[in-house]
C-alpha atoms as a PDB file:
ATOM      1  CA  UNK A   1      35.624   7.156 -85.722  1.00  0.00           C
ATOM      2  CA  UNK A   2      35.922   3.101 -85.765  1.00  0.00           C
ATOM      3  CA  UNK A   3      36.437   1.549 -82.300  1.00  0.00           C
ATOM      4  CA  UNK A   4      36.934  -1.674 -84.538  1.00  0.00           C
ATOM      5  CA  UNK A   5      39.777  -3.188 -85.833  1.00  0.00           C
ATOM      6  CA  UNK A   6      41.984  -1.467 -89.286  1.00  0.00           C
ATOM      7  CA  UNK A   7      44.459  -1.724 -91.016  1.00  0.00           C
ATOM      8  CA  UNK A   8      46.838   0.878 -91.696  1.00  0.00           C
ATOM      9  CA  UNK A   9      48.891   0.541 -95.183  1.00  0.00           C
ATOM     10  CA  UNK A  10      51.630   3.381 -95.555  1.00  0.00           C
ATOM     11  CA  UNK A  11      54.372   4.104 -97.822  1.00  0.00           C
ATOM     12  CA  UNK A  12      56.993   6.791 -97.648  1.00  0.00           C
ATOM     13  CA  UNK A  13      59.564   7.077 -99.917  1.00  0.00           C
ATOM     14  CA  UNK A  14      63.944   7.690 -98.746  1.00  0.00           C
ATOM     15  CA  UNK A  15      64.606  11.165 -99.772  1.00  0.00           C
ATOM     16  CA  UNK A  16      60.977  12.734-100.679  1.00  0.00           C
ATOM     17  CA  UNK A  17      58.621  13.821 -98.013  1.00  0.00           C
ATOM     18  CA  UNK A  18      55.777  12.306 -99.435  1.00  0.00           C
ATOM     19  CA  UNK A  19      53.589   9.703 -97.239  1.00  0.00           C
ATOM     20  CA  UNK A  20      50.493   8.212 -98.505  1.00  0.00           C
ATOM     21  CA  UNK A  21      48.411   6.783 -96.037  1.00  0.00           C
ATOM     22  CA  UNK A  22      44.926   4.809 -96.090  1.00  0.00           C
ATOM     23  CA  UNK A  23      43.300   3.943 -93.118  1.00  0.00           C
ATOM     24  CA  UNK A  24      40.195   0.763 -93.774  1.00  0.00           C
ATOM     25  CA  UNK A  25      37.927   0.026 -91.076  1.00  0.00           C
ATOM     26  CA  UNK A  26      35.723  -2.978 -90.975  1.00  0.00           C
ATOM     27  CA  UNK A  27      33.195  -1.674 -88.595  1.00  0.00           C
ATOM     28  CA  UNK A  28      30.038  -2.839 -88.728  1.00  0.00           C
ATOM     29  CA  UNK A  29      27.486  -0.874 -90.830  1.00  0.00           C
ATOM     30  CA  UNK A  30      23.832  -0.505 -89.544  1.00  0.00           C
ATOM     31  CA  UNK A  31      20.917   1.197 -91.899  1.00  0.00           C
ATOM     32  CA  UNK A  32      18.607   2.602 -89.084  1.00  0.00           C
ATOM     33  CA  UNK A  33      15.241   3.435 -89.929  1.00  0.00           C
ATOM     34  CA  UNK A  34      13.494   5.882 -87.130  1.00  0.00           C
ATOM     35  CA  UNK A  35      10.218   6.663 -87.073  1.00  0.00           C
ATOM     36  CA  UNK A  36      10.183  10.544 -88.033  1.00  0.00           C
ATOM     37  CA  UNK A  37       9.651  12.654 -85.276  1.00  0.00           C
ATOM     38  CA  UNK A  38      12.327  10.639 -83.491  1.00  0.00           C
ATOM     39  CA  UNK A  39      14.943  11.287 -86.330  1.00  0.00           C
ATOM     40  CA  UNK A  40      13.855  14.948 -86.094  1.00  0.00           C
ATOM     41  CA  UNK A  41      14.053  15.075 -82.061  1.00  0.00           C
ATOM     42  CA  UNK A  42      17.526  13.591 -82.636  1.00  0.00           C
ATOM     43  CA  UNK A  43      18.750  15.977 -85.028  1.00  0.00           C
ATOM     44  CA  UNK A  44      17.630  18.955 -83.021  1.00  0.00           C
ATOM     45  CA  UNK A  45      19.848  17.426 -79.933  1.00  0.00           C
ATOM     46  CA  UNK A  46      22.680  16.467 -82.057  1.00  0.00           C
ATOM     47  CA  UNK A  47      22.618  20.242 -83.125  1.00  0.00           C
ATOM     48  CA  UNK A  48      22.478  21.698 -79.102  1.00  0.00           C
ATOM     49  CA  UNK A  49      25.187  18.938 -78.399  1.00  0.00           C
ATOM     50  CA  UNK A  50      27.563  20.060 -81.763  1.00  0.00           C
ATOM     51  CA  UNK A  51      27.653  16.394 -82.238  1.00  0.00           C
ATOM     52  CA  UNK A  52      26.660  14.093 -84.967  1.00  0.00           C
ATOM     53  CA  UNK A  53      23.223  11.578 -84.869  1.00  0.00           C
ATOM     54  CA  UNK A  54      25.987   8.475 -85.121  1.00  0.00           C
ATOM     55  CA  UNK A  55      27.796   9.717 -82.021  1.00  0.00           C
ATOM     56  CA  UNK A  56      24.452  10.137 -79.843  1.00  0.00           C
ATOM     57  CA  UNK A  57      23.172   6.841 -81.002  1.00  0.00           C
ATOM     58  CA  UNK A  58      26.889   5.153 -80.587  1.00  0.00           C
ATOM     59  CA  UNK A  59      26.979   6.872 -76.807  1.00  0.00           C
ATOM     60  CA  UNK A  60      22.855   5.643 -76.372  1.00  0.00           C
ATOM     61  CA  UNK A  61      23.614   2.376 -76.900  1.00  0.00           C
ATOM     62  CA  UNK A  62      26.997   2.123 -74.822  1.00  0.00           C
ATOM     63  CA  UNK A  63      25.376   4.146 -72.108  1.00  0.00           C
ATOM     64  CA  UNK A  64      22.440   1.660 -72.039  1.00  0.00           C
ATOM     65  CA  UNK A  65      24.335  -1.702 -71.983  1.00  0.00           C
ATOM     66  CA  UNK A  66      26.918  -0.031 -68.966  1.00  0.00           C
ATOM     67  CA  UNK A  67      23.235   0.694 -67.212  1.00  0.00           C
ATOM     68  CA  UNK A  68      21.801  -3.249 -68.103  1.00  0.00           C
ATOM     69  CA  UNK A  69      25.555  -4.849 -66.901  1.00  0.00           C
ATOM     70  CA  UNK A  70      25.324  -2.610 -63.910  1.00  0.00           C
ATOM     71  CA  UNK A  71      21.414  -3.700 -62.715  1.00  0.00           C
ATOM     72  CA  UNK A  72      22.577  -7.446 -63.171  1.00  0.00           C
ATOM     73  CA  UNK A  73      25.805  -6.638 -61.199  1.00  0.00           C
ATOM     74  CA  UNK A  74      23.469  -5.215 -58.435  1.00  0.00           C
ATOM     75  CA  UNK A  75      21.008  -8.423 -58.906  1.00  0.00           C
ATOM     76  CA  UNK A  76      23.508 -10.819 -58.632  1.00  0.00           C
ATOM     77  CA  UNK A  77      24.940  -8.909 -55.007  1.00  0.00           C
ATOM     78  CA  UNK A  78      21.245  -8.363 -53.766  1.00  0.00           C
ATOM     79  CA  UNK A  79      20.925 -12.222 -54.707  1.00  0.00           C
ATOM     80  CA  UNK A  80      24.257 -13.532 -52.721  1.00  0.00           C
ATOM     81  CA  UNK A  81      23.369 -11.316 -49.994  1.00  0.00           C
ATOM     82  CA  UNK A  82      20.026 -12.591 -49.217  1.00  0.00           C
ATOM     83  CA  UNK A  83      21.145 -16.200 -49.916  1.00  0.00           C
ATOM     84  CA  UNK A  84      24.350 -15.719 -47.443  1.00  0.00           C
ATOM     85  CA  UNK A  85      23.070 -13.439 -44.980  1.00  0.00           C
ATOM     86  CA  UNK A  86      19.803 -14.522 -44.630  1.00  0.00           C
ATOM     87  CA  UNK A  87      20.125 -15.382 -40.825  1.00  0.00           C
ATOM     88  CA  UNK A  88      21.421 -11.836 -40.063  1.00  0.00           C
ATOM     89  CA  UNK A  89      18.933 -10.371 -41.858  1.00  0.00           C
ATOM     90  CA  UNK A  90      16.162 -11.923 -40.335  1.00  0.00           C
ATOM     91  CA  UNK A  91      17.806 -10.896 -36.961  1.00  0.00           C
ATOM     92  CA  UNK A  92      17.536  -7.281 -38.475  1.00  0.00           C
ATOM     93  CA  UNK A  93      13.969  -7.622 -39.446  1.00  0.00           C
ATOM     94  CA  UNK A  94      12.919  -9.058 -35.952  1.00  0.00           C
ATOM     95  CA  UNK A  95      14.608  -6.469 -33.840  1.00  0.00           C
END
């Protein structure tokens, strides 16, 4: 499945019930080259998971970018915090 943009050209002609369709995707392509008893780990999951090695990898990579924008979400907060509270939490640590 392409998450990128297509273009969809159709025809259907008055009176038949014929429709030809053809779907083009320009999403990027990527040759990946793993080292062999990673490609061989990742079949055997994509096998238990009844998924394919391009859906793992597609869900890997979207699962760790979520997990990077999340730490620098929680960064950023920790960082406002201790700039803006810093008299309160001093107060905290001396009590």
């Amino acid at each position: 499945m392409c998450d990128g943009p297509s273009l969809h050209i159709g025809m259907e002609l008055i009176g038949m019930e014929l429709m030809v369709s053809t779907w083009y995707c320009w999403c990027m392509a990527l040759t990946l080259r793993l080292p062999e008893d990673l490609d061989h780990q990742l079949a055997d999951l994509a096998e238990r998971e009844h998924l394919s090695k391009h859906t793992l990898i597609v869900q890997s990579v979207r699962r760790m970018l979520e997990e990077r924008e999340h730490r620098a979400m929680v960064e950023e907060g920790l960082a406002y915090a201790l700039e803006h509270d810093a008299k309160t939490l001093e107060r905290l640590a001396d009590s």
